[in-house]
PDB file of N, CA and C in Angstrom:
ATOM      1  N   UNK A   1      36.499 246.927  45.336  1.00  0.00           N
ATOM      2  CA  UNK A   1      37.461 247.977  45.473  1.00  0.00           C
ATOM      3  C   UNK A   1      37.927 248.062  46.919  1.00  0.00           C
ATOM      4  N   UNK A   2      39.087 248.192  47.046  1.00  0.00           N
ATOM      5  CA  UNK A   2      39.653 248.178  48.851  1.00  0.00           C
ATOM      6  C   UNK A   2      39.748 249.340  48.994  1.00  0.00           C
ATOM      7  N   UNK A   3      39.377 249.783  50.191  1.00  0.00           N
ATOM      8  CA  UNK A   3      38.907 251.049  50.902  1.00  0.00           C
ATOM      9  C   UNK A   3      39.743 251.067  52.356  1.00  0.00           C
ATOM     10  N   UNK A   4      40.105 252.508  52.657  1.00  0.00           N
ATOM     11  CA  UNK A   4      41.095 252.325  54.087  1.00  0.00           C
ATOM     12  C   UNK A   4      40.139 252.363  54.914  1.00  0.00           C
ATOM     13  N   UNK A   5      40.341 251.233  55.853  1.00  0.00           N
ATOM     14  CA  UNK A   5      39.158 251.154  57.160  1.00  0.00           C
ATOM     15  C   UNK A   5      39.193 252.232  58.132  1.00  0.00           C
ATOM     16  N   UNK A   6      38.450 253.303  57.788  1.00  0.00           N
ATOM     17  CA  UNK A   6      38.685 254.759  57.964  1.00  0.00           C
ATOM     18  C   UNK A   6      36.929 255.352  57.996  1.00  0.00           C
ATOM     19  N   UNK A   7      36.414 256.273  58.477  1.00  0.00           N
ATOM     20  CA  UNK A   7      35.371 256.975  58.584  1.00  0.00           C
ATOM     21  C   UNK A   7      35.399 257.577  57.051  1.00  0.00           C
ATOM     22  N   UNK A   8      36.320 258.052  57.310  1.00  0.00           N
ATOM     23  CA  UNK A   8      36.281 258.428  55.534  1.00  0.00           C
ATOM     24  C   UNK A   8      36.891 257.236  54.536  1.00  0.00           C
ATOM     25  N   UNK A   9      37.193 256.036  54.359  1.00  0.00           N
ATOM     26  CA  UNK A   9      36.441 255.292  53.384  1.00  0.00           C
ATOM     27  C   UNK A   9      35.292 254.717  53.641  1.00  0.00           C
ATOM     28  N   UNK A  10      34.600 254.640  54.617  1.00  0.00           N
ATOM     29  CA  UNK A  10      33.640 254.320  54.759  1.00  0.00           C
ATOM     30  C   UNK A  10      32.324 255.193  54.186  1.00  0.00           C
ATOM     31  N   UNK A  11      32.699 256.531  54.441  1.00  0.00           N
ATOM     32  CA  UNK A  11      32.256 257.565  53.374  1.00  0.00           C
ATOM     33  C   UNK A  11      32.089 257.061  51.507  1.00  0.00           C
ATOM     34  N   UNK A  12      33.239 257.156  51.342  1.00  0.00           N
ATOM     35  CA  UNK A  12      33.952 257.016  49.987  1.00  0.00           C
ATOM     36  C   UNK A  12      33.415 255.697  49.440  1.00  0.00           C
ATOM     37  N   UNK A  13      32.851 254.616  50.253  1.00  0.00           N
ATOM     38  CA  UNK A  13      32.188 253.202  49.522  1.00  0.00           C
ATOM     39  C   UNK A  13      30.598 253.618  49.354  1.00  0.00           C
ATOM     40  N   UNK A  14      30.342 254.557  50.364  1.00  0.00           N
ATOM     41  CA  UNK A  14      29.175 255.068  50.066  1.00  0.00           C
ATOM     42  C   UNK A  14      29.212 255.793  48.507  1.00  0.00           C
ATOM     43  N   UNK A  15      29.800 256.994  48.456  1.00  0.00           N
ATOM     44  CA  UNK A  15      29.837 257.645  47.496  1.00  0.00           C
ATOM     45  C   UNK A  15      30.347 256.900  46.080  1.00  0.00           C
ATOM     46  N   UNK A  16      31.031 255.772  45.975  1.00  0.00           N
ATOM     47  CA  UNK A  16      31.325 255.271  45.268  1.00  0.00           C
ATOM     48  C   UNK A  16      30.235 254.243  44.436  1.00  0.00           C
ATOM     49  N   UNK A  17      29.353 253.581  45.511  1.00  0.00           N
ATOM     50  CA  UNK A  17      28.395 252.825  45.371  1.00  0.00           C
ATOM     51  C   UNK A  17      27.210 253.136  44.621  1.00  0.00           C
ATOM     52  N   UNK A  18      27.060 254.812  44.586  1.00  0.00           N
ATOM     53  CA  UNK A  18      26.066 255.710  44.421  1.00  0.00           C
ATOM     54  C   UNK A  18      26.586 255.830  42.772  1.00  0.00           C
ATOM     55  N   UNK A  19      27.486 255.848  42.618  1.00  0.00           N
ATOM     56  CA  UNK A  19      27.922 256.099  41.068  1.00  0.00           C
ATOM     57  C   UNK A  19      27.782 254.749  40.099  1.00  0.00           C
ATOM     58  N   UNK A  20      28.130 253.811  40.756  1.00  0.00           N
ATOM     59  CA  UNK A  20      27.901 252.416  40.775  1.00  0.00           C
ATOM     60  C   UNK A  20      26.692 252.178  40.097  1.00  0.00           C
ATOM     61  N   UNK A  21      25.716 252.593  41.257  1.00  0.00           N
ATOM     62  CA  UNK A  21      24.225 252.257  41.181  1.00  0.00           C
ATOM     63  C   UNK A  21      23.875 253.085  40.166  1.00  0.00           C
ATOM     64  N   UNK A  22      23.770 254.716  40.007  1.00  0.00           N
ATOM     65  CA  UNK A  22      23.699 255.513  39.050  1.00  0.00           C
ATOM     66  C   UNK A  22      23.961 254.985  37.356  1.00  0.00           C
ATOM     67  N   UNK A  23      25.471 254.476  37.226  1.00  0.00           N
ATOM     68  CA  UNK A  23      25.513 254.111  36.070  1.00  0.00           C
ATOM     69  C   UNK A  23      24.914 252.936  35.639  1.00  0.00           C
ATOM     70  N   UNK A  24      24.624 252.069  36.363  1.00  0.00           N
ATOM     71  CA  UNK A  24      23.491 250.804  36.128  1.00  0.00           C
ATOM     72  C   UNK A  24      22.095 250.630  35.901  1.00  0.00           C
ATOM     73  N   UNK A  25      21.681 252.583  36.047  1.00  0.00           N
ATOM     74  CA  UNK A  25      20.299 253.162  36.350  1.00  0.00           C
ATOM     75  C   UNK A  25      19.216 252.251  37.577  1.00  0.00           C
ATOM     76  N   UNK A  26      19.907 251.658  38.716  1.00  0.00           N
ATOM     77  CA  UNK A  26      19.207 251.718  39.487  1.00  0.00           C
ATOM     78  C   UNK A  26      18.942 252.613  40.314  1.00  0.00           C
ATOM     79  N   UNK A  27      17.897 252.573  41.223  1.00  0.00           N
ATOM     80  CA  UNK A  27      17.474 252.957  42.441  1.00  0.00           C
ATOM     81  C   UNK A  27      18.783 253.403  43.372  1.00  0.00           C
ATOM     82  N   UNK A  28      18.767 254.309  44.547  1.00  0.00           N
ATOM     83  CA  UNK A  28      19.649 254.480  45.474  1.00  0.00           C
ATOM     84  C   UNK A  28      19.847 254.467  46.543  1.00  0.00           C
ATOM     85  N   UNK A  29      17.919 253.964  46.630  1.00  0.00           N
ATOM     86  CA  UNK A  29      17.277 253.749  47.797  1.00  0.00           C
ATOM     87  C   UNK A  29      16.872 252.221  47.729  1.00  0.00           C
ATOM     88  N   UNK A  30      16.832 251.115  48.674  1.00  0.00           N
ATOM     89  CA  UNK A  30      17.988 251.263  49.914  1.00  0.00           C
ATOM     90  C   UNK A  30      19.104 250.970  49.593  1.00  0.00           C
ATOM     91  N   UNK A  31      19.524 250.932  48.699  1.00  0.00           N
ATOM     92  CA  UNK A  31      21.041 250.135  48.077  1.00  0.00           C
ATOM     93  C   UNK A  31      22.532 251.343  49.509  1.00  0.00           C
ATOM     94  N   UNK A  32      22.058 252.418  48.887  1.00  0.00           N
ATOM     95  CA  UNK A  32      23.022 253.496  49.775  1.00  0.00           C
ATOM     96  C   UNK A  32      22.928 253.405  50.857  1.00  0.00           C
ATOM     97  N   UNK A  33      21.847 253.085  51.829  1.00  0.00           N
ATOM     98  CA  UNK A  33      21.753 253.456  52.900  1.00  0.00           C
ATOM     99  C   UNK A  33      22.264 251.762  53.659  1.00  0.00           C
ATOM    100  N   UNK A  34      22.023 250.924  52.570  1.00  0.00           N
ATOM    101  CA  UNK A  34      23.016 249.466  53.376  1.00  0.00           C
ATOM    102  C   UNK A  34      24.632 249.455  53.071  1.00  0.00           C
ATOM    103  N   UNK A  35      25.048 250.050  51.853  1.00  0.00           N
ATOM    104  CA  UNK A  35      26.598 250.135  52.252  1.00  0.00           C
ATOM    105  C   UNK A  35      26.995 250.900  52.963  1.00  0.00           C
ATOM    106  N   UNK A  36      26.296 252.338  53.393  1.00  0.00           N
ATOM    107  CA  UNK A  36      26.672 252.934  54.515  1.00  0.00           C
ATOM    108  C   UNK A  36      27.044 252.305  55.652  1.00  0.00           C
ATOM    109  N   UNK A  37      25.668 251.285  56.047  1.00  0.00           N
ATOM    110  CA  UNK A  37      25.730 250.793  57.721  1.00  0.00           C
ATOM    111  C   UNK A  37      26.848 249.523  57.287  1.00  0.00           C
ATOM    112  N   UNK A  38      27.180 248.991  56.079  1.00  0.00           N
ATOM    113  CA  UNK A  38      28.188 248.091  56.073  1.00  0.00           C
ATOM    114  C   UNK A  38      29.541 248.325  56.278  1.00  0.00           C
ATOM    115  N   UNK A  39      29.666 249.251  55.781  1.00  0.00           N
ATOM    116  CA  UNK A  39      31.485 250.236  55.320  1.00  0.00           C
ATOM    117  C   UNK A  39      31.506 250.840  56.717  1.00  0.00           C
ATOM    118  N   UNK A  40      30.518 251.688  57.352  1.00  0.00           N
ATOM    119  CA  UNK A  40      30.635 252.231  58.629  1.00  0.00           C
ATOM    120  C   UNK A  40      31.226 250.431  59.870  1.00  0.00           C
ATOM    121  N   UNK A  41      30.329 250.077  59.689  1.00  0.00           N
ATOM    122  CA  UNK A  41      30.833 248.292  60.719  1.00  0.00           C
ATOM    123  C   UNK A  41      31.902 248.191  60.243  1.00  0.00           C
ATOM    124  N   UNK A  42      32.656 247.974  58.799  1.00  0.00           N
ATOM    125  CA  UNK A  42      33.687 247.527  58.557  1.00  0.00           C
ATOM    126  C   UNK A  42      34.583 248.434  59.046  1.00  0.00           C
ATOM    127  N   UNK A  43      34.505 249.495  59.025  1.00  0.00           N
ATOM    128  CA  UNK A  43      35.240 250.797  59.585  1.00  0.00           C
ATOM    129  C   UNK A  43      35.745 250.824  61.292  1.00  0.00           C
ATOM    130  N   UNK A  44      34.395 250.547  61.483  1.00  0.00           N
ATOM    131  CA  UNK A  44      34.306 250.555  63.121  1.00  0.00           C
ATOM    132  C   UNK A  44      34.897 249.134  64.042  1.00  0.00           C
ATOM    133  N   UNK A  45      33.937 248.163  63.407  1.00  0.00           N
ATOM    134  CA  UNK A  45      34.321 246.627  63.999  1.00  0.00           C
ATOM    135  C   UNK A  45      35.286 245.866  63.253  1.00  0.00           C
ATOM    136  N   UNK A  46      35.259 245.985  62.240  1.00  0.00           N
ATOM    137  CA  UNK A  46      36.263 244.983  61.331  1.00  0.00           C
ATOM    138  C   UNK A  46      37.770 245.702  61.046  1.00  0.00           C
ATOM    139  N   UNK A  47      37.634 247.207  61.642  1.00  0.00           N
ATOM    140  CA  UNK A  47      39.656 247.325  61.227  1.00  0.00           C
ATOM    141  C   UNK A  47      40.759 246.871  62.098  1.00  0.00           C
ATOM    142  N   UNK A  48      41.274 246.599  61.345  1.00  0.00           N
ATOM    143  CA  UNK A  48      42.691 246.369  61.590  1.00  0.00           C
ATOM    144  C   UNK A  48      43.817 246.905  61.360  1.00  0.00           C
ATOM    145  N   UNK A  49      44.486 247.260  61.987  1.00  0.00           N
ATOM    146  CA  UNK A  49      45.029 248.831  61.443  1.00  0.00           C
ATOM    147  C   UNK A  49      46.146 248.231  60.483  1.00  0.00           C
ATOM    148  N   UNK A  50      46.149 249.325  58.940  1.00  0.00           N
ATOM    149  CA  UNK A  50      47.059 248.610  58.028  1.00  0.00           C
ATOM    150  C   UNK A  50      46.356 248.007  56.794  1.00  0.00           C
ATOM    151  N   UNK A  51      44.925 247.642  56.983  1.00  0.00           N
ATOM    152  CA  UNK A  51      44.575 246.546  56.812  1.00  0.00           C
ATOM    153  C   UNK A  51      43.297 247.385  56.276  1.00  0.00           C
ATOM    154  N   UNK A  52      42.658 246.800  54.544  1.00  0.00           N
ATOM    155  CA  UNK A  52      41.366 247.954  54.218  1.00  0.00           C
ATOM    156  C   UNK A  52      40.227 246.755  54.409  1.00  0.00           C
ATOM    157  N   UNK A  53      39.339 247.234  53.831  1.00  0.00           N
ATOM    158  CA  UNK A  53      38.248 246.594  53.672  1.00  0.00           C
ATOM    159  C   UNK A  53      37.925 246.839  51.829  1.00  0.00           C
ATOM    160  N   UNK A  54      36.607 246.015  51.970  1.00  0.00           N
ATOM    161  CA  UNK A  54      36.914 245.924  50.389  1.00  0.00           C
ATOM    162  C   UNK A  54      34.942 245.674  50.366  1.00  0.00           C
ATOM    163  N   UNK A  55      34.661 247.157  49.198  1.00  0.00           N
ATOM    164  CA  UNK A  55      33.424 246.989  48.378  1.00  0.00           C
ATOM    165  C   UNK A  55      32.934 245.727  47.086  1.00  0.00           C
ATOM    166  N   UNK A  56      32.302 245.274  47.158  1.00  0.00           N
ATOM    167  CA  UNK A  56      31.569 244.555  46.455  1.00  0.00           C
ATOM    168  C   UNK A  56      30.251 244.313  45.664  1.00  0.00           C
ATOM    169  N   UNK A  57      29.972 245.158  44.756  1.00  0.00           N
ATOM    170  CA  UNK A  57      28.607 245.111  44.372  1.00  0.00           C
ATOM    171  C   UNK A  57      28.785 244.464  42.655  1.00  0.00           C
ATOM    172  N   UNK A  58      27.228 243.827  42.758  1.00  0.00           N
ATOM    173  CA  UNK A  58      27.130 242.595  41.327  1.00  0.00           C
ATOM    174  C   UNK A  58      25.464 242.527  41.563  1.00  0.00           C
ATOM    175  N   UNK A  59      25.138 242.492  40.080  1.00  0.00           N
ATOM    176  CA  UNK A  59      23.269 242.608  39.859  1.00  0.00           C
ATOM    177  C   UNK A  59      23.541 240.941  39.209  1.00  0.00           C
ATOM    178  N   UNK A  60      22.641 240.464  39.352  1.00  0.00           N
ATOM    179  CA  UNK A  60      21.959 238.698  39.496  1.00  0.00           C
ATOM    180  C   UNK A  60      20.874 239.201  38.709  1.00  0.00           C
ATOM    181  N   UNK A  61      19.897 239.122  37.756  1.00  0.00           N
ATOM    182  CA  UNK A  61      19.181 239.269  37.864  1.00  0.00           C
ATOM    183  C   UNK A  61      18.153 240.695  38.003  1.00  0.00           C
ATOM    184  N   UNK A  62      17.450 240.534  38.648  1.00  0.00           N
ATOM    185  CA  UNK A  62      16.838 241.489  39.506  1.00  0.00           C
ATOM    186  C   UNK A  62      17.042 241.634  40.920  1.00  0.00           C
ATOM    187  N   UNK A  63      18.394 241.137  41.384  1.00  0.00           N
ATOM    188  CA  UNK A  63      18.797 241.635  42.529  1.00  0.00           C
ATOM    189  C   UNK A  63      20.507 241.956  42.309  1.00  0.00           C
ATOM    190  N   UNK A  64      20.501 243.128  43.268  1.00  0.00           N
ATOM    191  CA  UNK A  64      21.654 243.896  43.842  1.00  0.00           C
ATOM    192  C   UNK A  64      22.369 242.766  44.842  1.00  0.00           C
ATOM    193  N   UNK A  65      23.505 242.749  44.740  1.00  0.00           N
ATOM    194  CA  UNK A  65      24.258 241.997  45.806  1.00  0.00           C
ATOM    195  C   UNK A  65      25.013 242.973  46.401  1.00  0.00           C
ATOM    196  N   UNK A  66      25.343 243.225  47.386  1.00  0.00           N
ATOM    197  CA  UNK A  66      26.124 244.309  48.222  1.00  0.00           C
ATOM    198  C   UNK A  66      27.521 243.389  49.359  1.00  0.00           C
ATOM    199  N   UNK A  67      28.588 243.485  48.995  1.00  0.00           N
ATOM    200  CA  UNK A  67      29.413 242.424  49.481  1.00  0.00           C
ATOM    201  C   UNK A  67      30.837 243.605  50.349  1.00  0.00           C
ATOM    202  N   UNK A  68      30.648 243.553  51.540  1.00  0.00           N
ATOM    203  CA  UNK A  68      31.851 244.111  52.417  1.00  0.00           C
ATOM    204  C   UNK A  68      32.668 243.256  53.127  1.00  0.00           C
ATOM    205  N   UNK A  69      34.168 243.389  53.092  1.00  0.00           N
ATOM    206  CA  UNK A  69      34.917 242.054  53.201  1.00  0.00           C
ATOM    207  C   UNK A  69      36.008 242.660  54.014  1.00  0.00           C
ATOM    208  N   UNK A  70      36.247 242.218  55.403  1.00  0.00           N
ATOM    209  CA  UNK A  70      37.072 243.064  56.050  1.00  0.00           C
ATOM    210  C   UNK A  70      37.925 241.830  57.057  1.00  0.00           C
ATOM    211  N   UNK A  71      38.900 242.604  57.537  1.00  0.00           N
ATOM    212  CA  UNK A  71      39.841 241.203  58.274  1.00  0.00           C
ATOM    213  C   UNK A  71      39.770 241.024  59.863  1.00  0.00           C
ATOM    214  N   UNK A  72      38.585 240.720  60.387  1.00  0.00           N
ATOM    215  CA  UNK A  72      37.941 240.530  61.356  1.00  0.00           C
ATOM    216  C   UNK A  72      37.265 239.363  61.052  1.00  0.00           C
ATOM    217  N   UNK A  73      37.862 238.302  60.879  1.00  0.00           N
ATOM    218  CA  UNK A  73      36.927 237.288  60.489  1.00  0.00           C
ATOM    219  C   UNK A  73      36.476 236.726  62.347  1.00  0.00           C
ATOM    220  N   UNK A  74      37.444 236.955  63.261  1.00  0.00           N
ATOM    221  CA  UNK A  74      36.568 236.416  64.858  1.00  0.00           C
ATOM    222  C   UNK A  74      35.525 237.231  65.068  1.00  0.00           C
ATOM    223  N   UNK A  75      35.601 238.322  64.728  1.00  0.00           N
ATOM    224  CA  UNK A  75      34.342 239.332  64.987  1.00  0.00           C
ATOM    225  C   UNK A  75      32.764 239.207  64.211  1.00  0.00           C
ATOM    226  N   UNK A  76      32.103 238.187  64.175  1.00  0.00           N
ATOM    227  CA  UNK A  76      30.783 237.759  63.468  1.00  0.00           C
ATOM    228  C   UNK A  76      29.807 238.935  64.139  1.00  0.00           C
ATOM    229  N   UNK A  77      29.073 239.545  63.155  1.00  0.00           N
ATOM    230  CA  UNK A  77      28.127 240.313  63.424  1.00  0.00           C
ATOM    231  C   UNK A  77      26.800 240.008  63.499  1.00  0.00           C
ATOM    232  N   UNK A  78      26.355 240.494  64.850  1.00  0.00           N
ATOM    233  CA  UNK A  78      24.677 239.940  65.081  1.00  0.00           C
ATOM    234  C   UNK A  78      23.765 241.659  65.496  1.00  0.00           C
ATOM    235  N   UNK A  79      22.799 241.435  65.027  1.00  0.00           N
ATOM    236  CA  UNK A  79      21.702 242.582  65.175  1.00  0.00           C
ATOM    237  C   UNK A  79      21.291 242.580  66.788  1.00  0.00           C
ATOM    238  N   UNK A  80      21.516 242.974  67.574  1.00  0.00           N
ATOM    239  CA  UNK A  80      21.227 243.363  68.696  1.00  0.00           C
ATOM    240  C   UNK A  80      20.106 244.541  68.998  1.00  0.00           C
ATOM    241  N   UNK A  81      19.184 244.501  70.261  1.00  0.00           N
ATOM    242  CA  UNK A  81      18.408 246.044  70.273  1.00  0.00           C
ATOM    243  C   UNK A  81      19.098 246.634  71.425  1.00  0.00           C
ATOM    244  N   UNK A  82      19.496 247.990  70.830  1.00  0.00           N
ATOM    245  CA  UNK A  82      20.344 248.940  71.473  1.00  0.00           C
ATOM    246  C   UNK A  82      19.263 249.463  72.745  1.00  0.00           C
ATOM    247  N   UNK A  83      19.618 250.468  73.876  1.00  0.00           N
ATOM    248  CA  UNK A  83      18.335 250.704  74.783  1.00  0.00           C
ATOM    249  C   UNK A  83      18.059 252.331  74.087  1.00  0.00           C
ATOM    250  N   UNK A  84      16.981 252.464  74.405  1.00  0.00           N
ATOM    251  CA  UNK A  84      15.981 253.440  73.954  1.00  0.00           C
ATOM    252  C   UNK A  84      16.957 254.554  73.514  1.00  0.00           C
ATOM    253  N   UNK A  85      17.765 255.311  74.415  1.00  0.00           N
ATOM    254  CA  UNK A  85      18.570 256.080  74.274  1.00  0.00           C
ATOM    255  C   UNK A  85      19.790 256.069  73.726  1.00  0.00           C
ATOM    256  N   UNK A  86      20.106 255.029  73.393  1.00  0.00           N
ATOM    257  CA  UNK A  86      21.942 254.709  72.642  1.00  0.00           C
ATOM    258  C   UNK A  86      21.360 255.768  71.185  1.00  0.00           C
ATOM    259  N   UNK A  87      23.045 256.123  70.741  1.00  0.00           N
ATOM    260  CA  UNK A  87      22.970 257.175  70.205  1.00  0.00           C
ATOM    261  C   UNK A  87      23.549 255.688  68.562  1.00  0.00           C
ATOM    262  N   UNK A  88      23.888 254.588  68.529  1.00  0.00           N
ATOM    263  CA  UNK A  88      24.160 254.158  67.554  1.00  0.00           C
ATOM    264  C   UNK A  88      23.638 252.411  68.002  1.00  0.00           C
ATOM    265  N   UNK A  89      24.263 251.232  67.406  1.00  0.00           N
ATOM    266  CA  UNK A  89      23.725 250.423  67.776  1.00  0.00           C
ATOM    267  C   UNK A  89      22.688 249.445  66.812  1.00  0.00           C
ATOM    268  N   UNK A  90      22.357 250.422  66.297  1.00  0.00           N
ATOM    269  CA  UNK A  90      21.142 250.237  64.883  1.00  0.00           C
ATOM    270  C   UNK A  90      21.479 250.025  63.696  1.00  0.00           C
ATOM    271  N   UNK A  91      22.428 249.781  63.238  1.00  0.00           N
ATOM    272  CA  UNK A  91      22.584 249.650  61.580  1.00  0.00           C
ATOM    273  C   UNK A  91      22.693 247.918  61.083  1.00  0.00           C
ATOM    274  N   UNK A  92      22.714 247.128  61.836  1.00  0.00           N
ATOM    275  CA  UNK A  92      22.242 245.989  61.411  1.00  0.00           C
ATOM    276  C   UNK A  92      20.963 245.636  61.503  1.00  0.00           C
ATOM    277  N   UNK A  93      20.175 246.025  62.330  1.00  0.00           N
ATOM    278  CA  UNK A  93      18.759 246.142  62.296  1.00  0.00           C
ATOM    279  C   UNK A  93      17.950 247.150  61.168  1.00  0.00           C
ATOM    280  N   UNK A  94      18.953 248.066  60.907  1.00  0.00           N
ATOM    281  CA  UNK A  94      18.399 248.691  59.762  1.00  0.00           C
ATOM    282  C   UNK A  94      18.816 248.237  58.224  1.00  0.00           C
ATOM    283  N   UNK A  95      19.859 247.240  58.492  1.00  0.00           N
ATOM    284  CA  UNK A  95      20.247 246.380  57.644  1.00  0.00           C
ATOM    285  C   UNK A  95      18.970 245.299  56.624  1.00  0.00           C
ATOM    286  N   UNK A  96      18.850 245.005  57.972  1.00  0.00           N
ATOM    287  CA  UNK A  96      17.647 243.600  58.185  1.00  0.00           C
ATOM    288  C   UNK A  96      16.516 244.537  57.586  1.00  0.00           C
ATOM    289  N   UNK A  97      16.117 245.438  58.031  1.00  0.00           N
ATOM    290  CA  UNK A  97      15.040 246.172  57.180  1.00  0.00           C
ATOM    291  C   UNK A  97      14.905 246.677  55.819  1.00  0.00           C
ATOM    292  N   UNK A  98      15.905 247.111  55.365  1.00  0.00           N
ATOM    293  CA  UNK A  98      16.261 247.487  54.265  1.00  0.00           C
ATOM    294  C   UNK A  98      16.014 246.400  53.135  1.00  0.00           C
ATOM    295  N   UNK A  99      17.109 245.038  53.100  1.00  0.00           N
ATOM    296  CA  UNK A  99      17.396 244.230  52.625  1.00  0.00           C
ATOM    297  C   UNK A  99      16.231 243.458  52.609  1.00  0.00           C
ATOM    298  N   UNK A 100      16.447 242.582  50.911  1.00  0.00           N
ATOM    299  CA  UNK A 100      15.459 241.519  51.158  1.00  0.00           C
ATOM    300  C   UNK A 100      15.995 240.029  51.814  1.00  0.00           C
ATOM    301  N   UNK A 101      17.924 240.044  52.298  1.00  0.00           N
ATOM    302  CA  UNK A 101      18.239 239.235  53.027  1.00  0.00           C
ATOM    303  C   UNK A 101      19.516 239.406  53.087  1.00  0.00           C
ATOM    304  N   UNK A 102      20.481 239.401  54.087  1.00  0.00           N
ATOM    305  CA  UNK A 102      21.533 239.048  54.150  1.00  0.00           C
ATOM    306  C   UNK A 102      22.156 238.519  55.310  1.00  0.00           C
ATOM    307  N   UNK A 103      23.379 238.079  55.408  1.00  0.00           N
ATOM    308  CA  UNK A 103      24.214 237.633  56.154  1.00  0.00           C
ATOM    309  C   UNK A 103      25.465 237.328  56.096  1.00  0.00           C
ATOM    310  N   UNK A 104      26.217 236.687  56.887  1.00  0.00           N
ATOM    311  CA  UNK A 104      27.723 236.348  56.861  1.00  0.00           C
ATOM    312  C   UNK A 104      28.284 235.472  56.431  1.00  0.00           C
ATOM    313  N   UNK A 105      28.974 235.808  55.471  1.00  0.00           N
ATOM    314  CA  UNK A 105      30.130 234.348  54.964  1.00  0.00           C
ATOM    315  C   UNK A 105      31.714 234.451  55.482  1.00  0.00           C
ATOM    316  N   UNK A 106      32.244 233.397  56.160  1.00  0.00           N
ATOM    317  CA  UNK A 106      33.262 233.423  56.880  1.00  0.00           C
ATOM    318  C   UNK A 106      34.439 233.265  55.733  1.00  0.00           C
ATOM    319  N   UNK A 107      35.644 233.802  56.142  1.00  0.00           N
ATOM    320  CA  UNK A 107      36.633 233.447  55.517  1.00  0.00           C
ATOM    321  C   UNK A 107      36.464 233.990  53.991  1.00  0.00           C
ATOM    322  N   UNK A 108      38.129 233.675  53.861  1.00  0.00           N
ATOM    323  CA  UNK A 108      39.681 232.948  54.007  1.00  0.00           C
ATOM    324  C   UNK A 108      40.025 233.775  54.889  1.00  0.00           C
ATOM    325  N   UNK A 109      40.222 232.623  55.852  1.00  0.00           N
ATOM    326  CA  UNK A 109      41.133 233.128  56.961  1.00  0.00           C
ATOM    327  C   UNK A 109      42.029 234.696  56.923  1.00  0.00           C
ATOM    328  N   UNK A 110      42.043 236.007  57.522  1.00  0.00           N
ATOM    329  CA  UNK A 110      41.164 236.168  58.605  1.00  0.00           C
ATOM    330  C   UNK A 110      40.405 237.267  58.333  1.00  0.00           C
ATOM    331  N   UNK A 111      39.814 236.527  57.087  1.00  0.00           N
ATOM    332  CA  UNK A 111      38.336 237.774  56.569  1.00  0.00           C
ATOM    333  C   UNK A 111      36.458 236.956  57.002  1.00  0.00           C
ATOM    334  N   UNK A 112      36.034 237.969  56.704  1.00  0.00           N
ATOM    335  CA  UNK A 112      34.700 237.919  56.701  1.00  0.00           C
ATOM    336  C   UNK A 112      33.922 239.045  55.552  1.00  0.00           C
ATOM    337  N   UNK A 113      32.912 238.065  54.626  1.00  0.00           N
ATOM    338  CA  UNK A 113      32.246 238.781  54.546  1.00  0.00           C
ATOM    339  C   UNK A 113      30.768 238.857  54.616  1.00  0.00           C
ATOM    340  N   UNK A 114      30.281 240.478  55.252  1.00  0.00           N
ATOM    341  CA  UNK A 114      28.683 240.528  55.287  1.00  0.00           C
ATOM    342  C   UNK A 114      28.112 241.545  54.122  1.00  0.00           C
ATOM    343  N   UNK A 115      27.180 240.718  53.657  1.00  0.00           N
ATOM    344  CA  UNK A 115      26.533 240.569  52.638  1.00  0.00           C
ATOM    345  C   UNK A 115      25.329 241.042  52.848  1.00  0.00           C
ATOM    346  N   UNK A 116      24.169 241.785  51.598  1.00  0.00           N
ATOM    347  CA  UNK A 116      23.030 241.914  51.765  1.00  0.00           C
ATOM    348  C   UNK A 116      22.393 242.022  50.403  1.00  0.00           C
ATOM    349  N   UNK A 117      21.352 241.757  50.156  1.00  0.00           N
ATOM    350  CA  UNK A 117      20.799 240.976  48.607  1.00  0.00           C
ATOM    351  C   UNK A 117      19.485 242.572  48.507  1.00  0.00           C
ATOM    352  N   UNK A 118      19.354 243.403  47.231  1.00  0.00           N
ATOM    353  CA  UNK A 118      18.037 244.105  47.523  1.00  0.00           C
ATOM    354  C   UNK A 118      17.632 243.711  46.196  1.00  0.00           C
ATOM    355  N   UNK A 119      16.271 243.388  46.753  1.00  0.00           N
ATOM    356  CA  UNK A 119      15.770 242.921  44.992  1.00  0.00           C
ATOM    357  C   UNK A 119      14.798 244.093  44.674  1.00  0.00           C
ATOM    358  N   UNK A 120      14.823 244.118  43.138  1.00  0.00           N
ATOM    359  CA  UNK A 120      13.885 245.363  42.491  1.00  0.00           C
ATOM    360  C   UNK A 120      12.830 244.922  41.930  1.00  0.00           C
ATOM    361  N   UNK A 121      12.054 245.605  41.768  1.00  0.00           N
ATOM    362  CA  UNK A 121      10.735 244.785  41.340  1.00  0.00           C
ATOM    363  C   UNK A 121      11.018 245.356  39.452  1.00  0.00           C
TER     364      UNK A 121
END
């Protein structure tokens, strides 16, 4: 679903995701709390003004796929440690925690998307 690269769609993929997950009777934990820090990045690092981003979720199995696709494809995202006091900085590291794996798939030109896999027992 394409979402305006906005604080509030970044909201709205959250809340959307949650209904998502709800009607599939999964869990909401961590599924919610990784499209947050995804839709928030796509919001923050990946807009382009004009230009949305786009939710992606699909069950495999016994895993959740979580897929955010935004048009920043030069902008590759890496987990960095913020210093003690930064007030943000953390949501790919809380990414990495959450998830049982994800990462970046480049392209079509000039998208990117980052991805994160949660498996259920």
């Amino acid at each position: 679903m394409p979402l305006s690269a906005t604080p509030r769609g970044a909201r709205l993929a959250r809340l959307l995701a949650c209904e998502q997950l709800r009607e599939w009777g999964l869990p909401l934990d961590p599924a919610e709390h990784i499209v947050a820090e995804l839709a928030a990045n796509a919001a923050t690092h990946g807009r382009v003004p004009g230009r949305d981003f786009r939710l992606t979720l699909y069950v495999v199995g016994d895993t959740l796929r979580i897929e955010v696709t935004d048009t920043r494809g030069d902008r590759l995202p890496y987990p960095e440690l913020p210093s003690p006091d930064a007030e943000s900085g953390r949501g790919l590291l809380l990414v990495d925690a959450l998830s049982t794996r994800w990462g970046v798939s480049p392209g079509p030109a000039p998208r990117k998307t980052v991805w994160a896999e949660v498996t259920f027992p």
